[in-house]
PDB file of N, CA and C in Angstrom:
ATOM      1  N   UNK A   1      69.299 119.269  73.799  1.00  0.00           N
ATOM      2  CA  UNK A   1      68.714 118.585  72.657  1.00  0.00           C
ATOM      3  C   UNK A   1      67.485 117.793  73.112  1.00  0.00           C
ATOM      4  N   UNK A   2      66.262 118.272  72.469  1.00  0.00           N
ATOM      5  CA  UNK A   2      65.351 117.654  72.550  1.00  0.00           C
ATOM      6  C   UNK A   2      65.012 115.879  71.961  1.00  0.00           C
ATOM      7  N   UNK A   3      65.197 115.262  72.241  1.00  0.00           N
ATOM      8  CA  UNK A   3      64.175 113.949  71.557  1.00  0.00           C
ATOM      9  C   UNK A   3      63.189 113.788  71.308  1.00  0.00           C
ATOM     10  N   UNK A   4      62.598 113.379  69.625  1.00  0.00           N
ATOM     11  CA  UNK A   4      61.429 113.353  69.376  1.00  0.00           C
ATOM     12  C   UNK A   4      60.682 111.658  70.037  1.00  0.00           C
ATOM     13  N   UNK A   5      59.636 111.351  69.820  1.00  0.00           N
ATOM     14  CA  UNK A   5      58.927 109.928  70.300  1.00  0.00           C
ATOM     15  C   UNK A   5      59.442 108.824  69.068  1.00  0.00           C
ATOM     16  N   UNK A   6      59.856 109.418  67.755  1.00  0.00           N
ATOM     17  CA  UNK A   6      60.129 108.822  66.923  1.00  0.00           C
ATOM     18  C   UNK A   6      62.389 108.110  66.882  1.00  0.00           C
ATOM     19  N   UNK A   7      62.655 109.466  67.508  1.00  0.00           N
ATOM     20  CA  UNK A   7      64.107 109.289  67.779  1.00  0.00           C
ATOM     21  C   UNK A   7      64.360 108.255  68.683  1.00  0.00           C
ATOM     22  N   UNK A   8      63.468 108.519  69.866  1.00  0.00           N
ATOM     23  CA  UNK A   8      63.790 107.433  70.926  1.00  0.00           C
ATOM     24  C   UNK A   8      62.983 105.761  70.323  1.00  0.00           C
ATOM     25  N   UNK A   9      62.259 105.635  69.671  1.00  0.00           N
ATOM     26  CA  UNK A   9      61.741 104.306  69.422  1.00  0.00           C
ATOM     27  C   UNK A   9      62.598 103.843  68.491  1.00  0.00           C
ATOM     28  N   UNK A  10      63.434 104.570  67.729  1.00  0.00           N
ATOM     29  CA  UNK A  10      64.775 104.031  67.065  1.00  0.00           C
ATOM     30  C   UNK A  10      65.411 103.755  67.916  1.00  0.00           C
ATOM     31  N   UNK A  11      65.909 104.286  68.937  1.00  0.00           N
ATOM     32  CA  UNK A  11      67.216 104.118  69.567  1.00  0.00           C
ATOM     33  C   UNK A  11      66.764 102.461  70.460  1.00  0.00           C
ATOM     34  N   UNK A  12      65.109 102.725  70.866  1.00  0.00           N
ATOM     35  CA  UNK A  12      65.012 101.275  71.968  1.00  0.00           C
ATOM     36  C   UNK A  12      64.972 100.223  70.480  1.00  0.00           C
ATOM     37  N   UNK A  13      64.903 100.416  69.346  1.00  0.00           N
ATOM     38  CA  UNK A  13      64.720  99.150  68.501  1.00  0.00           C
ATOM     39  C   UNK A  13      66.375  98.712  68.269  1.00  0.00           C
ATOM     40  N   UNK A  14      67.844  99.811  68.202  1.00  0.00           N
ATOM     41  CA  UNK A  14      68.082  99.626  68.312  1.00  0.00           C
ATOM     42  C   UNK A  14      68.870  98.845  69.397  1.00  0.00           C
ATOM     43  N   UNK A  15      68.436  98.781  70.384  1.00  0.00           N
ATOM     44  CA  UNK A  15      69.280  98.528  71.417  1.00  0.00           C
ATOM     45  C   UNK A  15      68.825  96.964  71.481  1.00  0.00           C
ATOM     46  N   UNK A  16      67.483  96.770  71.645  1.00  0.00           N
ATOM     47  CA  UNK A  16      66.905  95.921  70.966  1.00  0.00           C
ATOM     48  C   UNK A  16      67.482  94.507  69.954  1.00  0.00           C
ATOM     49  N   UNK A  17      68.391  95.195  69.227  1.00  0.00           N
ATOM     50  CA  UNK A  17      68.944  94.616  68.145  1.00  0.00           C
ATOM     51  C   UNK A  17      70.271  93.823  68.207  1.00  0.00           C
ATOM     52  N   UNK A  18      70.797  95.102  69.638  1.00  0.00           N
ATOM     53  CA  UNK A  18      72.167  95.140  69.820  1.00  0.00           C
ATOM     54  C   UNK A  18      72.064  93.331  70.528  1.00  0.00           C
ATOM     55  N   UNK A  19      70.518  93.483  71.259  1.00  0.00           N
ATOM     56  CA  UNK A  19      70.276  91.995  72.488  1.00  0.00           C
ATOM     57  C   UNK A  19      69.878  91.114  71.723  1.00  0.00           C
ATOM     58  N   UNK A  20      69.810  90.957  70.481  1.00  0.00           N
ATOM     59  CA  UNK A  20      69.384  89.999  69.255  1.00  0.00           C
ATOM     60  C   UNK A  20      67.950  89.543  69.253  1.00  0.00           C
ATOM     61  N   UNK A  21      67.236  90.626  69.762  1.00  0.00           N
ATOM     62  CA  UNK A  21      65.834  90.625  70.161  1.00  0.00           C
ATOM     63  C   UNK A  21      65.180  91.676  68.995  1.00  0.00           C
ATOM     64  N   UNK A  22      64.232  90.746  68.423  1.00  0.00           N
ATOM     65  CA  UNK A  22      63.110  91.009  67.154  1.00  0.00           C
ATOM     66  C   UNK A  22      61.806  91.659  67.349  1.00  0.00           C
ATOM     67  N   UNK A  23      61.572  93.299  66.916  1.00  0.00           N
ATOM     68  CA  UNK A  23      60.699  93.822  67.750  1.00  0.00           C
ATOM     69  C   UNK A  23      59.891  93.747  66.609  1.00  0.00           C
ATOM     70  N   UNK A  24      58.617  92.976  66.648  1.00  0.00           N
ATOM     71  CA  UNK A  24      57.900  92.517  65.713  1.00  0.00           C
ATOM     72  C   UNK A  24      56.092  93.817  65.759  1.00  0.00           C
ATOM     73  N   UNK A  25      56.192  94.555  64.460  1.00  0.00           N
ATOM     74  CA  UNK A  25      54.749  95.068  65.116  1.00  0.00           C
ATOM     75  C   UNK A  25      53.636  94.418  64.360  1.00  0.00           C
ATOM     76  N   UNK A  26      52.551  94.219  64.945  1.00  0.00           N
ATOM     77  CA  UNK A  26      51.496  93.239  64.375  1.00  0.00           C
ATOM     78  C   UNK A  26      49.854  94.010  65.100  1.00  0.00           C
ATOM     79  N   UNK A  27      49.201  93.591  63.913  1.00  0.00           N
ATOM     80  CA  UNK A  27      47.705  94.049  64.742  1.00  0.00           C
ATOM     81  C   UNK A  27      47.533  93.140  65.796  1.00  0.00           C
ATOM     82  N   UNK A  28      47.302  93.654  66.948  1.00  0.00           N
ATOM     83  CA  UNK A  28      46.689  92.924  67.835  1.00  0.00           C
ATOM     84  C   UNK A  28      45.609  93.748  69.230  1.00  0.00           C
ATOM     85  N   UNK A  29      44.986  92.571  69.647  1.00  0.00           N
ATOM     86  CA  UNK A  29      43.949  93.172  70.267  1.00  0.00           C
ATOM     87  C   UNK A  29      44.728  93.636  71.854  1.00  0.00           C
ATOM     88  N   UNK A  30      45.971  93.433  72.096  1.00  0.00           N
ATOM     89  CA  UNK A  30      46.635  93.914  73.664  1.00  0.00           C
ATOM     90  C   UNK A  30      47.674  95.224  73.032  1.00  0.00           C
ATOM     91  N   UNK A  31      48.038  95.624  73.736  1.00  0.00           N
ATOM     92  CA  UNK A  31      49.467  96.813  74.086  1.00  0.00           C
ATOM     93  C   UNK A  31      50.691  95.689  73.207  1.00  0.00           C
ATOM     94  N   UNK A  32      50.781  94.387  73.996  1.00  0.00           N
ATOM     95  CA  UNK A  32      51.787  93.888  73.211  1.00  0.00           C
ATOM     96  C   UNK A  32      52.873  93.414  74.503  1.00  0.00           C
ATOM     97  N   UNK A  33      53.782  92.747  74.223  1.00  0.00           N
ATOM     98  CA  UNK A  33      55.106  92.435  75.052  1.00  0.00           C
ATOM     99  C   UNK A  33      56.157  91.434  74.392  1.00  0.00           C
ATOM    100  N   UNK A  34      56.829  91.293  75.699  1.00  0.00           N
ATOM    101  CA  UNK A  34      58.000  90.331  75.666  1.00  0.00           C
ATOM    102  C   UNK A  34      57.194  88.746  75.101  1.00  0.00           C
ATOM    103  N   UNK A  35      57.725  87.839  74.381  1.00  0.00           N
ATOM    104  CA  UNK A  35      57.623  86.428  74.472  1.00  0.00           C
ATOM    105  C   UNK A  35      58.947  86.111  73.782  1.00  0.00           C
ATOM    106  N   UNK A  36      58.863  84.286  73.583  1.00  0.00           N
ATOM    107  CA  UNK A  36      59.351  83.713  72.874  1.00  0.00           C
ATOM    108  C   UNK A  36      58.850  83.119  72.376  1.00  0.00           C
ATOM    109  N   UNK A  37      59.429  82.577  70.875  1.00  0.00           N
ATOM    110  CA  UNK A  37      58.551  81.823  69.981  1.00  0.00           C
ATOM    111  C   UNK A  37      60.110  80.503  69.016  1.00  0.00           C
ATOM    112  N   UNK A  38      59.408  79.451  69.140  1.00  0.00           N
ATOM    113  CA  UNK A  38      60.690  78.566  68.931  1.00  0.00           C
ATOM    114  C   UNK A  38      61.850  78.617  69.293  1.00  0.00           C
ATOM    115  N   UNK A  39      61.721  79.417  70.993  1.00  0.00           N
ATOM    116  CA  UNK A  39      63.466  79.665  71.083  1.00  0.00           C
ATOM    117  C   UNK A  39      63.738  81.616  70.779  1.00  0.00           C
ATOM    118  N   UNK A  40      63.386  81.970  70.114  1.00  0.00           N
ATOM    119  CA  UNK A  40      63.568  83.297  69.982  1.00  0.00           C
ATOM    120  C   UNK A  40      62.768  84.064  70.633  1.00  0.00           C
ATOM    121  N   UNK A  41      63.320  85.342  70.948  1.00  0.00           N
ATOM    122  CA  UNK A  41      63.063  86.049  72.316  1.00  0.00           C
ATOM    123  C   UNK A  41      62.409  87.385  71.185  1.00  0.00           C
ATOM    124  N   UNK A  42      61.049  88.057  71.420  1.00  0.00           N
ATOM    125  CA  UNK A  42      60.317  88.893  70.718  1.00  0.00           C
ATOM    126  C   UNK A  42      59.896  89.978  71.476  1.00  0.00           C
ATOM    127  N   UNK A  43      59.945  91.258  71.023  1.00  0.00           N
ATOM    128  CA  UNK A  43      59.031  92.118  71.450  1.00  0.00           C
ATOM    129  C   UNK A  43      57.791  92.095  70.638  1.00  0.00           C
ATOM    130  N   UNK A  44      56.541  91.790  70.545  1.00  0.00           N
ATOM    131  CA  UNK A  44      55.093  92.088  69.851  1.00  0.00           C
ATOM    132  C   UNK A  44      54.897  92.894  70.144  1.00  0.00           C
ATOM    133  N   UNK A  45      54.580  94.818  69.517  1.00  0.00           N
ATOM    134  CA  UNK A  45      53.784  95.224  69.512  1.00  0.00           C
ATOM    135  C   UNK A  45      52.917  95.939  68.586  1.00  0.00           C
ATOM    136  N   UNK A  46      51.689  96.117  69.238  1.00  0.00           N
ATOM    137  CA  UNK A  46      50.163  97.129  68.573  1.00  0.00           C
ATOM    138  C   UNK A  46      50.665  97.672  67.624  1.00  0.00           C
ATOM    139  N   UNK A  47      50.472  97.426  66.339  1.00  0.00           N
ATOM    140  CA  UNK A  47      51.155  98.516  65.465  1.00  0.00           C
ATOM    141  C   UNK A  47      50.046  99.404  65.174  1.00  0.00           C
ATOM    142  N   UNK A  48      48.748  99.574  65.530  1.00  0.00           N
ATOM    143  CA  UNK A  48      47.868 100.813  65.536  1.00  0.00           C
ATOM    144  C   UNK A  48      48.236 101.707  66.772  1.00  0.00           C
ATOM    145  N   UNK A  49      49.164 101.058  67.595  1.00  0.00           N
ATOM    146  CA  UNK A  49      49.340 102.399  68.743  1.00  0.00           C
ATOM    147  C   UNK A  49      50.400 103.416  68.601  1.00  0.00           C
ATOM    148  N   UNK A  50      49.920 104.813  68.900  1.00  0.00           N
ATOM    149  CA  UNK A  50      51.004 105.734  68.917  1.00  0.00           C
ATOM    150  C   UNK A  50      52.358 105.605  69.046  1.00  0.00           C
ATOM    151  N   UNK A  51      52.919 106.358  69.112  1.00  0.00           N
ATOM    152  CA  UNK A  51      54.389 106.449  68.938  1.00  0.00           C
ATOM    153  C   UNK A  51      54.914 106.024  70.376  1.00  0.00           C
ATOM    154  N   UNK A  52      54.390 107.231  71.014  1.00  0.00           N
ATOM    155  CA  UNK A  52      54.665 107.320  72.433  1.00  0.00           C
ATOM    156  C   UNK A  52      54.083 105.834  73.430  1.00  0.00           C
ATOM    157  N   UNK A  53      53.225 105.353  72.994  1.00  0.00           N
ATOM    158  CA  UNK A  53      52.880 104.278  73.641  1.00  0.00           C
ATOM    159  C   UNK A  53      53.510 102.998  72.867  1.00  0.00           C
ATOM    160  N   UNK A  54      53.895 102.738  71.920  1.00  0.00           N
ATOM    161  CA  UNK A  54      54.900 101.944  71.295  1.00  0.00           C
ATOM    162  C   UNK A  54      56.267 102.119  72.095  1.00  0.00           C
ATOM    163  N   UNK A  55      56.680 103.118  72.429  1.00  0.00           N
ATOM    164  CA  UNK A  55      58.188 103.442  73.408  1.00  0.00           C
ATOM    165  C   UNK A  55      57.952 102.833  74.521  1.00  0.00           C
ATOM    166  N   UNK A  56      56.496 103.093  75.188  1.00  0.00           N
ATOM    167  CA  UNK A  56      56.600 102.824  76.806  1.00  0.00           C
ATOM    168  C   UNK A  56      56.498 101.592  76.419  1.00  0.00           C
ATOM    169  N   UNK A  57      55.849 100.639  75.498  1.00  0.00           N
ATOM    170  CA  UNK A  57      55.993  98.991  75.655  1.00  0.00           C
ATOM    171  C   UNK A  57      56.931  98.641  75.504  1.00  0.00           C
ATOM    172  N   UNK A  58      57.890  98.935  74.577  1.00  0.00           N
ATOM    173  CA  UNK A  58      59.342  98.645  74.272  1.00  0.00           C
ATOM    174  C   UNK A  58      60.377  98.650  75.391  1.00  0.00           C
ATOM    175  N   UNK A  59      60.354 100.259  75.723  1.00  0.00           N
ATOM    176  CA  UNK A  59      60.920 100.739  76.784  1.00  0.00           C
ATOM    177  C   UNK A  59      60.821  99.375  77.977  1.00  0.00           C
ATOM    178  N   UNK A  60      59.340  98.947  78.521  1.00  0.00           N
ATOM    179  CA  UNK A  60      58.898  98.408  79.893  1.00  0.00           C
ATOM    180  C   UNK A  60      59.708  96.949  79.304  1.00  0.00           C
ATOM    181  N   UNK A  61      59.664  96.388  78.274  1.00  0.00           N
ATOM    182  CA  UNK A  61      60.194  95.142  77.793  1.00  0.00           C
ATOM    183  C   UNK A  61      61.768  95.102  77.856  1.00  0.00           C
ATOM    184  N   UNK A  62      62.765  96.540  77.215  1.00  0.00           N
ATOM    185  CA  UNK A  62      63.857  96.059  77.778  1.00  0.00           C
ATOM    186  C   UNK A  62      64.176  96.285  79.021  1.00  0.00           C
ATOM    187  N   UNK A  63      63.534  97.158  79.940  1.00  0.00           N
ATOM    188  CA  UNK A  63      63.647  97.188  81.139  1.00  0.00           C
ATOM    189  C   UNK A  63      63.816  96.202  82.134  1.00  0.00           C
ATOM    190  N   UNK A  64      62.879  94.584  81.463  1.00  0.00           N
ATOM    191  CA  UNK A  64      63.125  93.668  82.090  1.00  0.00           C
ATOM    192  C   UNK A  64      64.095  93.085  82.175  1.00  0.00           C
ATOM    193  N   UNK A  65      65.189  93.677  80.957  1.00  0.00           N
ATOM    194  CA  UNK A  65      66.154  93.139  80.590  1.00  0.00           C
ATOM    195  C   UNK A  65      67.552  93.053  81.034  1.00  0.00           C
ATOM    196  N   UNK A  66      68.805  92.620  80.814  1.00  0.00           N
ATOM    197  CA  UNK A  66      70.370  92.953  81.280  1.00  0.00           C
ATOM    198  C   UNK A  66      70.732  93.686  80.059  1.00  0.00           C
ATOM    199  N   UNK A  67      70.311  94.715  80.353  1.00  0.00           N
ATOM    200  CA  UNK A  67      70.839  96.027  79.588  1.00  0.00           C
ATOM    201  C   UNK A  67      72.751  96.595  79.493  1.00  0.00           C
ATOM    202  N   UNK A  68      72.734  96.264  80.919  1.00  0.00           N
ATOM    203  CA  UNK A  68      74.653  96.391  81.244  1.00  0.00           C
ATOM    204  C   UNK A  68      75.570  96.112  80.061  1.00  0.00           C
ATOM    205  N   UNK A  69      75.840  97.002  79.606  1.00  0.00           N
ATOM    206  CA  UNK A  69      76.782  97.002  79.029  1.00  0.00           C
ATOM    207  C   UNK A  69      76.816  97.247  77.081  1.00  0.00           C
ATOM    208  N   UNK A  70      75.349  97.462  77.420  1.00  0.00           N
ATOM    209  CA  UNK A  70      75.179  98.198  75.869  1.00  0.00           C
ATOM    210  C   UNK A  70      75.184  99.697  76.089  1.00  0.00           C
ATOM    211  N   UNK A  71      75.862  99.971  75.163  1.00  0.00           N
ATOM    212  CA  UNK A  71      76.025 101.793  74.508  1.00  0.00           C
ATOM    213  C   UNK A  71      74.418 102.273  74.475  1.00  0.00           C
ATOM    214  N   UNK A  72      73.900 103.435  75.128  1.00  0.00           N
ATOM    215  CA  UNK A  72      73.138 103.944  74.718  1.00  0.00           C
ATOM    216  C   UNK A  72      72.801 105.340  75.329  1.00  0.00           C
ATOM    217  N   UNK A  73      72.527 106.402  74.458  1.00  0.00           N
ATOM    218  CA  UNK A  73      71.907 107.679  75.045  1.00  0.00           C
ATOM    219  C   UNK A  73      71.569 107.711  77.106  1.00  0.00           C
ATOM    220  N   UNK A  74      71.931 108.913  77.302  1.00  0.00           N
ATOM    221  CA  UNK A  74      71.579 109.056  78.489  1.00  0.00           C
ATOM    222  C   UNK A  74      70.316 109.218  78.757  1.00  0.00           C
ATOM    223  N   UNK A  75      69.417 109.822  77.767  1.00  0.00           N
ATOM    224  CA  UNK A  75      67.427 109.935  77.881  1.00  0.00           C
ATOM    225  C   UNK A  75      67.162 108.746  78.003  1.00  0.00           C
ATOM    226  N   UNK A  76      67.707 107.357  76.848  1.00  0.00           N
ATOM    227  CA  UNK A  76      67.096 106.386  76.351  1.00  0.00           C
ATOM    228  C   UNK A  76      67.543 105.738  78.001  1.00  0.00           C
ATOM    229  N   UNK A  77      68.411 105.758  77.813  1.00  0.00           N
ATOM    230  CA  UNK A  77      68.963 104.840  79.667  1.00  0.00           C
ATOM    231  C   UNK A  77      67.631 105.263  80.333  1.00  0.00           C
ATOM    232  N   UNK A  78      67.366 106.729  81.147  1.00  0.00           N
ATOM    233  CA  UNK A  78      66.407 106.785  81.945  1.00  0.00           C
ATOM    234  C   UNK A  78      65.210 106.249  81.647  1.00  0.00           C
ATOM    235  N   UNK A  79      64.709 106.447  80.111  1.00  0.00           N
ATOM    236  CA  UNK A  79      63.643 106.333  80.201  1.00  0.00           C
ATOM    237  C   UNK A  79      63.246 104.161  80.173  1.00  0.00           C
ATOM    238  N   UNK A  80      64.320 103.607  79.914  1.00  0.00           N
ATOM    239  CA  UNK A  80      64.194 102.467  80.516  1.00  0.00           C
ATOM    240  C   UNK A  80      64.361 101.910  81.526  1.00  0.00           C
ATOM    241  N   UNK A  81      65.131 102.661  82.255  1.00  0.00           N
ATOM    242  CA  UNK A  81      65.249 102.621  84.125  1.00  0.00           C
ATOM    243  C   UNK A  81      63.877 102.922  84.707  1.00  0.00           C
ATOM    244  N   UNK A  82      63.226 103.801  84.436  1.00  0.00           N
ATOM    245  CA  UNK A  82      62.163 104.221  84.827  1.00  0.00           C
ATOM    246  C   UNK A  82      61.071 103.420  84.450  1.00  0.00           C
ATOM    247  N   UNK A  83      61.077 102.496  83.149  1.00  0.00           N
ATOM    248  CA  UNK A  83      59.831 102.321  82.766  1.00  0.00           C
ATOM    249  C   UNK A  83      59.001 101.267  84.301  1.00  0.00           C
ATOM    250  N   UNK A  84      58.115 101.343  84.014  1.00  0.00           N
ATOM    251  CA  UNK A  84      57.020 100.618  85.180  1.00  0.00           C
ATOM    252  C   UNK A  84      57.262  99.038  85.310  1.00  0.00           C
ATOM    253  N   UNK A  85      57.659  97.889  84.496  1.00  0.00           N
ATOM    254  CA  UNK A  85      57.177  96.955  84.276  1.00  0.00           C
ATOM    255  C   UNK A  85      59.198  96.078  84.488  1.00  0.00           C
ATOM    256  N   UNK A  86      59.758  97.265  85.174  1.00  0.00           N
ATOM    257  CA  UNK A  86      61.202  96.252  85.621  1.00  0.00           C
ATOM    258  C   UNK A  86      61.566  95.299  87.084  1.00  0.00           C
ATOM    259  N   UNK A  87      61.555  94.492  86.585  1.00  0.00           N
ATOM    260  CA  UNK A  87      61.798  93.090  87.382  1.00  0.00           C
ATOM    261  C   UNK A  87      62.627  92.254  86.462  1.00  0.00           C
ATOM    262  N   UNK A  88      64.164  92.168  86.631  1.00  0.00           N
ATOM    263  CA  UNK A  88      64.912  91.363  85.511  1.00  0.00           C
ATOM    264  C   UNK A  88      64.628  89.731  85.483  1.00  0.00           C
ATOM    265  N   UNK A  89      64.282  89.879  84.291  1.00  0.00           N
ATOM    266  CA  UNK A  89      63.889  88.359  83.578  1.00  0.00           C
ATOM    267  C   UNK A  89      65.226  87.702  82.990  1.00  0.00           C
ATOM    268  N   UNK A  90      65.786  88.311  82.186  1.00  0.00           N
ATOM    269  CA  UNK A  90      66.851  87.506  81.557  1.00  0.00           C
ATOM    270  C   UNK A  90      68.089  88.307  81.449  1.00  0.00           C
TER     271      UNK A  90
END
């Protein structure tokens, strides 16, 4: 079974969701990332960017993350193991 760019950016929003983390898309002039804002923990991103580059920011953001122990696809696992930008933050 193939995955489309659209299947997997569901699955990282959900997982996303599962970490009570708000993946917010907004025009902006960067790619986008991790922050917090009053206490709440955000993904921002580019909502003019592709599909596929919306995944890899998402993707690189929960990557930073403690993923352990959420349910998720075996693609979606790699492709957040893999993403570039893992060094666990929280």
């Amino acid at each position: 079974m193939t995955m489309t760019d659209e299947t997997i950016l569901g699955e990282l929003e959900a997982i996303a969701d599962k970490l009570q983390i708000e993946i917010r898309y907004e025009p902006l002039d960067s790619r986008g990332g991790l922050c917090k804002v009053r206490g709440e923990t955000l993904i921002i991103v580019n909502e003019s960017l592709p599909v596929e580059e919306k995944v890899k920011v998402i993707a690189g953001e929960l990557g930073n993350l403690n993923t352990t122990g959420i349910f998720m696809l075996p693609k979606v696992r790699e492709i957040i193991e893999n993403s570039t930008h893992r060094n666990l933050l929280i």
